[in-house]
C-alpha atoms as a PDB file:
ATOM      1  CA  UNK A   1     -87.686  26.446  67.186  1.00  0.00           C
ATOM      2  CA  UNK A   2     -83.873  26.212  66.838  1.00  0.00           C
ATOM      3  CA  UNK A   3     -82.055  28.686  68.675  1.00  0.00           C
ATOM      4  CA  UNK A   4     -79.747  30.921  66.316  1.00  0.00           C
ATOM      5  CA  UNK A   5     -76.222  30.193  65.251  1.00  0.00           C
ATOM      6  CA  UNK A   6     -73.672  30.735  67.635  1.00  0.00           C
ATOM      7  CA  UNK A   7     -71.216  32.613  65.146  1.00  0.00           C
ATOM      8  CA  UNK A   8     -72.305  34.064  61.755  1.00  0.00           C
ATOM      9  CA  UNK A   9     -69.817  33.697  58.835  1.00  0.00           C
ATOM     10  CA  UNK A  10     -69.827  36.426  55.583  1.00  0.00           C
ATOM     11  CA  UNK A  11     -70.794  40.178  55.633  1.00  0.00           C
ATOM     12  CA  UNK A  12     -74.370  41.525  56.566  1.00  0.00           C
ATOM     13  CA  UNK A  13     -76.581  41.841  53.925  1.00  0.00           C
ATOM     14  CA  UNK A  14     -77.677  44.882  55.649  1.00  0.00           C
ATOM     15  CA  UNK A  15     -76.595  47.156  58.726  1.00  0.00           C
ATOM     16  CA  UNK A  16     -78.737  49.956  60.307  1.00  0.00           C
ATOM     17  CA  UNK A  17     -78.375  51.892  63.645  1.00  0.00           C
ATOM     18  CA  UNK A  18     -81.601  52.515  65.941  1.00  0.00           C
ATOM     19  CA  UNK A  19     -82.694  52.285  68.996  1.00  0.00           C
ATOM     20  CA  UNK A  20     -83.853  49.087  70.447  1.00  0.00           C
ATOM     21  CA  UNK A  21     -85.815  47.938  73.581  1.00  0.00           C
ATOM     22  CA  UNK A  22     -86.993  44.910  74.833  1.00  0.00           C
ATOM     23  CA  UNK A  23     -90.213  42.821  75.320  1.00  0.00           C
ATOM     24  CA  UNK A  24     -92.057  43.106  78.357  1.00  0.00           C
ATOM     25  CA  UNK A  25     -94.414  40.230  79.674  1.00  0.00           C
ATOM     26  CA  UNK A  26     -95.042  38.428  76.370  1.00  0.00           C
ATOM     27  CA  UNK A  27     -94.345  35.052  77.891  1.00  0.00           C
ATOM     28  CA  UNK A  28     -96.088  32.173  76.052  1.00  0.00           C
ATOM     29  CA  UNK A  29     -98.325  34.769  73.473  1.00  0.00           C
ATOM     30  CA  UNK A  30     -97.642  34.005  69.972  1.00  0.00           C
ATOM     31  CA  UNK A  31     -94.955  35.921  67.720  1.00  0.00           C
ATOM     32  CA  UNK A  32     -95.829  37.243  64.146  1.00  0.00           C
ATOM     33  CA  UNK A  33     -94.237  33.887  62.343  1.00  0.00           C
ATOM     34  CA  UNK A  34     -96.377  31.558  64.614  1.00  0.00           C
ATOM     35  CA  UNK A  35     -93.644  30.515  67.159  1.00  0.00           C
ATOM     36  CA  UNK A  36     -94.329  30.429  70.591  1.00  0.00           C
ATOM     37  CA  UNK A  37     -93.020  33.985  72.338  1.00  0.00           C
ATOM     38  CA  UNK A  38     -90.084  32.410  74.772  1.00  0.00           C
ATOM     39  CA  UNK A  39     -88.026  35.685  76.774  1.00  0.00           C
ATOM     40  CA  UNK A  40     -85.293  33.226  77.749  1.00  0.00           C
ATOM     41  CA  UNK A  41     -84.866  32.569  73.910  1.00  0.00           C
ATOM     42  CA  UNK A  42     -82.399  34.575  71.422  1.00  0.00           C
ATOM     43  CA  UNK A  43     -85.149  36.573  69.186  1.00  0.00           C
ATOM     44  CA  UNK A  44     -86.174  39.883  67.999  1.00  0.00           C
ATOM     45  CA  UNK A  45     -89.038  41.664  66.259  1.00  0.00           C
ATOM     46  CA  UNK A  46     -87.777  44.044  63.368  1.00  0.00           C
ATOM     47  CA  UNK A  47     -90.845  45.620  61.115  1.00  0.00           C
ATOM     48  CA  UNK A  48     -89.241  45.210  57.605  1.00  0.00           C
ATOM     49  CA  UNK A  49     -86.294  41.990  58.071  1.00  0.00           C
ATOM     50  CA  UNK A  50     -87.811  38.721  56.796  1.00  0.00           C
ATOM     51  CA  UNK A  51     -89.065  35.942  58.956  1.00  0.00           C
ATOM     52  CA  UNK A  52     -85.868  33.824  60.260  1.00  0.00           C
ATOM     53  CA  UNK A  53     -83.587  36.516  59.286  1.00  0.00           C
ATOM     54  CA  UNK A  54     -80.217  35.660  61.845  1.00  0.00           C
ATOM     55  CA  UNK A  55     -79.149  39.131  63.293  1.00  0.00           C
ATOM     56  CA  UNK A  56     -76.205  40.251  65.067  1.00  0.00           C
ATOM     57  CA  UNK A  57     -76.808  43.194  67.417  1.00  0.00           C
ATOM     58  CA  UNK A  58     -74.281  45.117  69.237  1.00  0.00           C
ATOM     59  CA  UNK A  59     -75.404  47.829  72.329  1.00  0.00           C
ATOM     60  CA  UNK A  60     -72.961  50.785  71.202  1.00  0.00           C
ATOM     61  CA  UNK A  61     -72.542  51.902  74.758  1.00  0.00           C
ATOM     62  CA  UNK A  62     -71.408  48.409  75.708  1.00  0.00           C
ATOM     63  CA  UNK A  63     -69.867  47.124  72.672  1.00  0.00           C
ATOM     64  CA  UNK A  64     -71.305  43.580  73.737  1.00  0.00           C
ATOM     65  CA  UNK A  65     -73.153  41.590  71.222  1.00  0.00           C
ATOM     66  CA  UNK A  66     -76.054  39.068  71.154  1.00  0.00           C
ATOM     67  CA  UNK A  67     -76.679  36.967  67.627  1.00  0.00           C
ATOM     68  CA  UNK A  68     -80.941  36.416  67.124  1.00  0.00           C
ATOM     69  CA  UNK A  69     -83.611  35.429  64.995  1.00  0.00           C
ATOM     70  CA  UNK A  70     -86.624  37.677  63.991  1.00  0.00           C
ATOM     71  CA  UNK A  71     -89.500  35.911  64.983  1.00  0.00           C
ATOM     72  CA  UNK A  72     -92.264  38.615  65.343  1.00  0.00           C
ATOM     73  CA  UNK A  73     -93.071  42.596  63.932  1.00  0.00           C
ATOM     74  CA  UNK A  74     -92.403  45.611  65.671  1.00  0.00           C
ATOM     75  CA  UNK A  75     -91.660  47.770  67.333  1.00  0.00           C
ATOM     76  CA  UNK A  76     -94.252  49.946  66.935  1.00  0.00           C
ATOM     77  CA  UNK A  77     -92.862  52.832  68.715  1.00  0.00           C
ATOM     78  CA  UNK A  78     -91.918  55.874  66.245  1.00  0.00           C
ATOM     79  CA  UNK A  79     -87.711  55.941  66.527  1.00  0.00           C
ATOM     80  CA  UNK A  80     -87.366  52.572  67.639  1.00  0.00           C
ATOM     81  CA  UNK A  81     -85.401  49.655  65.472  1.00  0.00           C
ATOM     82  CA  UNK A  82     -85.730  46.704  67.529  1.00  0.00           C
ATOM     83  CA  UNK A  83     -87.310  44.819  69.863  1.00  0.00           C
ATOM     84  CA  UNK A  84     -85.463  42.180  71.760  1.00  0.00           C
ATOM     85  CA  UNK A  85     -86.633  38.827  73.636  1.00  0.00           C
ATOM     86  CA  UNK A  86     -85.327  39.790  77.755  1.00  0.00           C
ATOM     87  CA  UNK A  87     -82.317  37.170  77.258  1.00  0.00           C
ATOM     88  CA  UNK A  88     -81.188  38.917  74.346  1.00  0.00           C
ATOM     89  CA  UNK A  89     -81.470  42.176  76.232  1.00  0.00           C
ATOM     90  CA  UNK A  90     -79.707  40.971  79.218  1.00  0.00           C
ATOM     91  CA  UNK A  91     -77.228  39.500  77.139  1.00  0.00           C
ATOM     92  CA  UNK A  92     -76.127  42.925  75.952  1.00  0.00           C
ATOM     93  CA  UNK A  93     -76.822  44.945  78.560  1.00  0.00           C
ATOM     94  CA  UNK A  94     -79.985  46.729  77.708  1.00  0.00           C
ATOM     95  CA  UNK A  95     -82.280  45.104  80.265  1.00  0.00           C
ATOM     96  CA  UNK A  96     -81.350  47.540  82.796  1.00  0.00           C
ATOM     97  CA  UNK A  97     -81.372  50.934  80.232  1.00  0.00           C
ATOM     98  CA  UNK A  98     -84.028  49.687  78.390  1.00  0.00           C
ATOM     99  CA  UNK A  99     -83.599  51.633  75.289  1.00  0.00           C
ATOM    100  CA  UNK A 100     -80.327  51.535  73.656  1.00  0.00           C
ATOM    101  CA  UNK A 101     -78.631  52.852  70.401  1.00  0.00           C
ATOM    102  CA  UNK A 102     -77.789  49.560  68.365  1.00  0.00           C
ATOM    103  CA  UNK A 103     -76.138  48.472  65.925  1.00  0.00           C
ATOM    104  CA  UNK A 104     -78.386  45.451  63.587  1.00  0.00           C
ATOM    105  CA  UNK A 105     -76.281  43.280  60.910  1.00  0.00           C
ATOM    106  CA  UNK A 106     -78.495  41.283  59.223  1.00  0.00           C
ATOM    107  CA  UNK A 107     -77.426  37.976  57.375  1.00  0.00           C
ATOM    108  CA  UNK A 108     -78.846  36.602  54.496  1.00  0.00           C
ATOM    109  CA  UNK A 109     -81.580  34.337  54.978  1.00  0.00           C
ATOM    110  CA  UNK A 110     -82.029  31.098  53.055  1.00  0.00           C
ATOM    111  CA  UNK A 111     -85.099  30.552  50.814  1.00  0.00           C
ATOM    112  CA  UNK A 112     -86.724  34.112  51.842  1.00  0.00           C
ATOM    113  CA  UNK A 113     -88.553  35.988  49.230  1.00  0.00           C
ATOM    114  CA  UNK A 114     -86.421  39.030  48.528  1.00  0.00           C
ATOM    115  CA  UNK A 115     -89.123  41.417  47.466  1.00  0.00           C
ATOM    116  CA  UNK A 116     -91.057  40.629  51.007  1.00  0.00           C
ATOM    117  CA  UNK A 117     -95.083  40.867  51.305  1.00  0.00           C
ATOM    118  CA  UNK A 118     -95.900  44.383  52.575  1.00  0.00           C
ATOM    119  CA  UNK A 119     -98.750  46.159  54.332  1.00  0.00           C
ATOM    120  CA  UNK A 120     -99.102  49.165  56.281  1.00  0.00           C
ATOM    121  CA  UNK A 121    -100.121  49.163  59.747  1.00  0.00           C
ATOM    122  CA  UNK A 122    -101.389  51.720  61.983  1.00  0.00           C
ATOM    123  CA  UNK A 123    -102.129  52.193  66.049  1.00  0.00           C
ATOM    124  CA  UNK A 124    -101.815  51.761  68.515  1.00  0.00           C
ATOM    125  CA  UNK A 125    -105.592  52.913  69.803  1.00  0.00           C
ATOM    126  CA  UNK A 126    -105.880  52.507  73.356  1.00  0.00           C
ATOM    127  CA  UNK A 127    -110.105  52.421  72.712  1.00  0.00           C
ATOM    128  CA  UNK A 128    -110.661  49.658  70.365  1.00  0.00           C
ATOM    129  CA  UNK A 129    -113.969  51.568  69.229  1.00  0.00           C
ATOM    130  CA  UNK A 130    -111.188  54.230  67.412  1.00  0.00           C
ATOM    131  CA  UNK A 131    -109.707  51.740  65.585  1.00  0.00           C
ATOM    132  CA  UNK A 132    -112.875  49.332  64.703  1.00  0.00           C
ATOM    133  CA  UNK A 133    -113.827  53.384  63.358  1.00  0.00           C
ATOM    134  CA  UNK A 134    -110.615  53.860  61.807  1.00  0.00           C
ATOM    135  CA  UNK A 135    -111.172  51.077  59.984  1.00  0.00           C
ATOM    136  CA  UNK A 136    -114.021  51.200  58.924  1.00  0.00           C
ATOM    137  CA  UNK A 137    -113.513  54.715  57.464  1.00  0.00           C
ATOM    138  CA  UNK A 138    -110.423  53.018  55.294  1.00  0.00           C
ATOM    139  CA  UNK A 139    -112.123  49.975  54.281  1.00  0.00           C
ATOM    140  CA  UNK A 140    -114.364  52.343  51.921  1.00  0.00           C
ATOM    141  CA  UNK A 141    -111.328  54.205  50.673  1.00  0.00           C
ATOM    142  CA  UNK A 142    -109.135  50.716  49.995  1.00  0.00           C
ATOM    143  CA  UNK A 143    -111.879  49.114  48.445  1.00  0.00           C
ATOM    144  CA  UNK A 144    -109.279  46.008  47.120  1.00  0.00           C
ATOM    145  CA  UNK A 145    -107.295  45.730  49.883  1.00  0.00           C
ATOM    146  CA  UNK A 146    -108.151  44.171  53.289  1.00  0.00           C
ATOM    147  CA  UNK A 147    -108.590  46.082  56.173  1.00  0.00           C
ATOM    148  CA  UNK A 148    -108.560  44.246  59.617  1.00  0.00           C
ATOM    149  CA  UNK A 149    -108.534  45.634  62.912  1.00  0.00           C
ATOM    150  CA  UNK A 150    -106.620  43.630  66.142  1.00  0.00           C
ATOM    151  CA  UNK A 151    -105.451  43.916  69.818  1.00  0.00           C
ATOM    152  CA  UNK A 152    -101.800  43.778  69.841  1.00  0.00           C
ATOM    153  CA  UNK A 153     -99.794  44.336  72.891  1.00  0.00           C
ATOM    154  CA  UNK A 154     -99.186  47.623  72.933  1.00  0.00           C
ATOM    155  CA  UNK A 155    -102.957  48.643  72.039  1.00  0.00           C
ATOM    156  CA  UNK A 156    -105.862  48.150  68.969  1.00  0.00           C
ATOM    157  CA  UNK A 157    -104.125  48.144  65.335  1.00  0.00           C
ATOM    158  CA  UNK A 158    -105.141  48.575  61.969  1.00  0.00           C
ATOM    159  CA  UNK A 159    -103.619  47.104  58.982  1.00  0.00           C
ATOM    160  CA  UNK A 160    -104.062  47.614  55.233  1.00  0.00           C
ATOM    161  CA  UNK A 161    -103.167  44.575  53.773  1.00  0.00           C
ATOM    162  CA  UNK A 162    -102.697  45.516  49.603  1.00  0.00           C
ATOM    163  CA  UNK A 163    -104.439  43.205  47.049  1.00  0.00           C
ATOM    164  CA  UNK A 164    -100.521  43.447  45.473  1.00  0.00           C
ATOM    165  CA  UNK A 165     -98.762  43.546  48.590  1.00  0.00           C
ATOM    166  CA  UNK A 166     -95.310  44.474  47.371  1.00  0.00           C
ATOM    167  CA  UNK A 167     -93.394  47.775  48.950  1.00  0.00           C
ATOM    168  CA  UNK A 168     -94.450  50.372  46.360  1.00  0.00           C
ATOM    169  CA  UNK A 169     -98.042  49.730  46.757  1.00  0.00           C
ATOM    170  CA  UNK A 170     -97.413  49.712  50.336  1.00  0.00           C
ATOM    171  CA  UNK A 171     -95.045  52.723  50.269  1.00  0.00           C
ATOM    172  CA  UNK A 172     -98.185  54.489  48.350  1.00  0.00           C
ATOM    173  CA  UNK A 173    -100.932  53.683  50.236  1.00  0.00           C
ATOM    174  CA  UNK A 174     -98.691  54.948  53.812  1.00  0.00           C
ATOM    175  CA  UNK A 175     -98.066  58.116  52.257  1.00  0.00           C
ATOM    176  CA  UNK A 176    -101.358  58.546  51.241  1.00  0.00           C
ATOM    177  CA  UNK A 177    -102.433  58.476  54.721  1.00  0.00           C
ATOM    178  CA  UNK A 178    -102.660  61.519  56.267  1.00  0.00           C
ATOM    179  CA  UNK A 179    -104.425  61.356  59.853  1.00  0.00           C
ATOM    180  CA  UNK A 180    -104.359  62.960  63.222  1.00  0.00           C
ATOM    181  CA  UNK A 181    -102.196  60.976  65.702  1.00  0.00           C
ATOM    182  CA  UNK A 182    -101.838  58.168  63.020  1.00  0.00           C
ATOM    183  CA  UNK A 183     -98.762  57.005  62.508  1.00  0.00           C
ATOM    184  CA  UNK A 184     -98.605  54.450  59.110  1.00  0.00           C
ATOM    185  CA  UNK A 185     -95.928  52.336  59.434  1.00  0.00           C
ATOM    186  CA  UNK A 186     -94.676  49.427  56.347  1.00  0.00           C
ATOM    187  CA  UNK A 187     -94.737  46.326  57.584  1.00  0.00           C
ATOM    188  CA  UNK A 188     -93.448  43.230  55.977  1.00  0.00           C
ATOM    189  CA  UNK A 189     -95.525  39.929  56.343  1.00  0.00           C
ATOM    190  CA  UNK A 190     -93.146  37.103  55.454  1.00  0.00           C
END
């Protein structure tokens, strides 16, 4: 995979602040577009920022800044942004925090489908049996969308996968979830 630009050139097509964190020991497991998880490479999992996307993020306690590509989903921890590969987090010094407030300027992405492919994901179930359940229970209430259940790294997951999968059916079927310690979260596919 080619490692991201060294500069970026225009204005962000989007800028959010959040709090990011960093992969743990993901080495050689695969990433959510199919690449090869590398922590010496300059990448970052975002829930809702398209495949490829090329994002500049800057640690607002250090002011230093790191350029990367999205490569996988997540993270799936309620308040955080961003996930970063551990070069990108050394590179700004978050390795040692951990969790940082950030600042993510995303630049537009050639040939990415603006509307996205959505679904709604929820977990993490540290007993696979609770989400196999889970899932079961929502495959008879989303009878035409498909459910699937997988281990992911930070537990068992559940994901409602729309038969239209754009954000407003997504959007509906999260809020329409209303669970003990279940968290729906959107998350974009391409």
């Amino acid at each position: 995979m080619p490692e991201p630009p060294d500069d970026v050139h225009g204005k962000p097509v989007s800028t959010e602040i959040g709090l990011a964190s960093w992969y743990g020991p993901y080495q050689n497991r695969r990433a959510a577009d199919g690449s090869v998880y590398d922590g010496n490479g300059m990448t970052a999992a975002h829930r809702t920022l398209p495949m490829g996307t090329t994002v500049r993020v800057t640690n607002l306690t250090t002011n230093q800044s790191v350029i990367v590509r999205i490569t996988d989903r997540g993270p799936f921890v309620p308040g955080r942004t961003l996930d970063l590969s551990l070069a990108a987090a050394k590179a700004i010094g978050l390795y040692r925090m951990g969790v940082a407030e950030v600042k993510v300027e995303a630049f537009a992405h050639p040939g990415s489908d603006p509307e996205g492919r959505w679904c709604v994901q929820i977990g993490a179930f540290i007993d696979p049996n609770d989400a196999i359940q889970l899932k079961n229970d929502l495959m008879g209430r989303y009878k035409t969308a498909k459910v699937t259940e997988f281990a992911g790294p930070t537990g068992h997951w559940v994901r409602i996968n729309p038969a239209q999968p754009d954000k407003t059916t997504a959007n509906k079927i999260a809020e329409s979830i209303h669970l003990p310690d279940a968290e729906p979260y959107l998350v974009r596919t391409n």
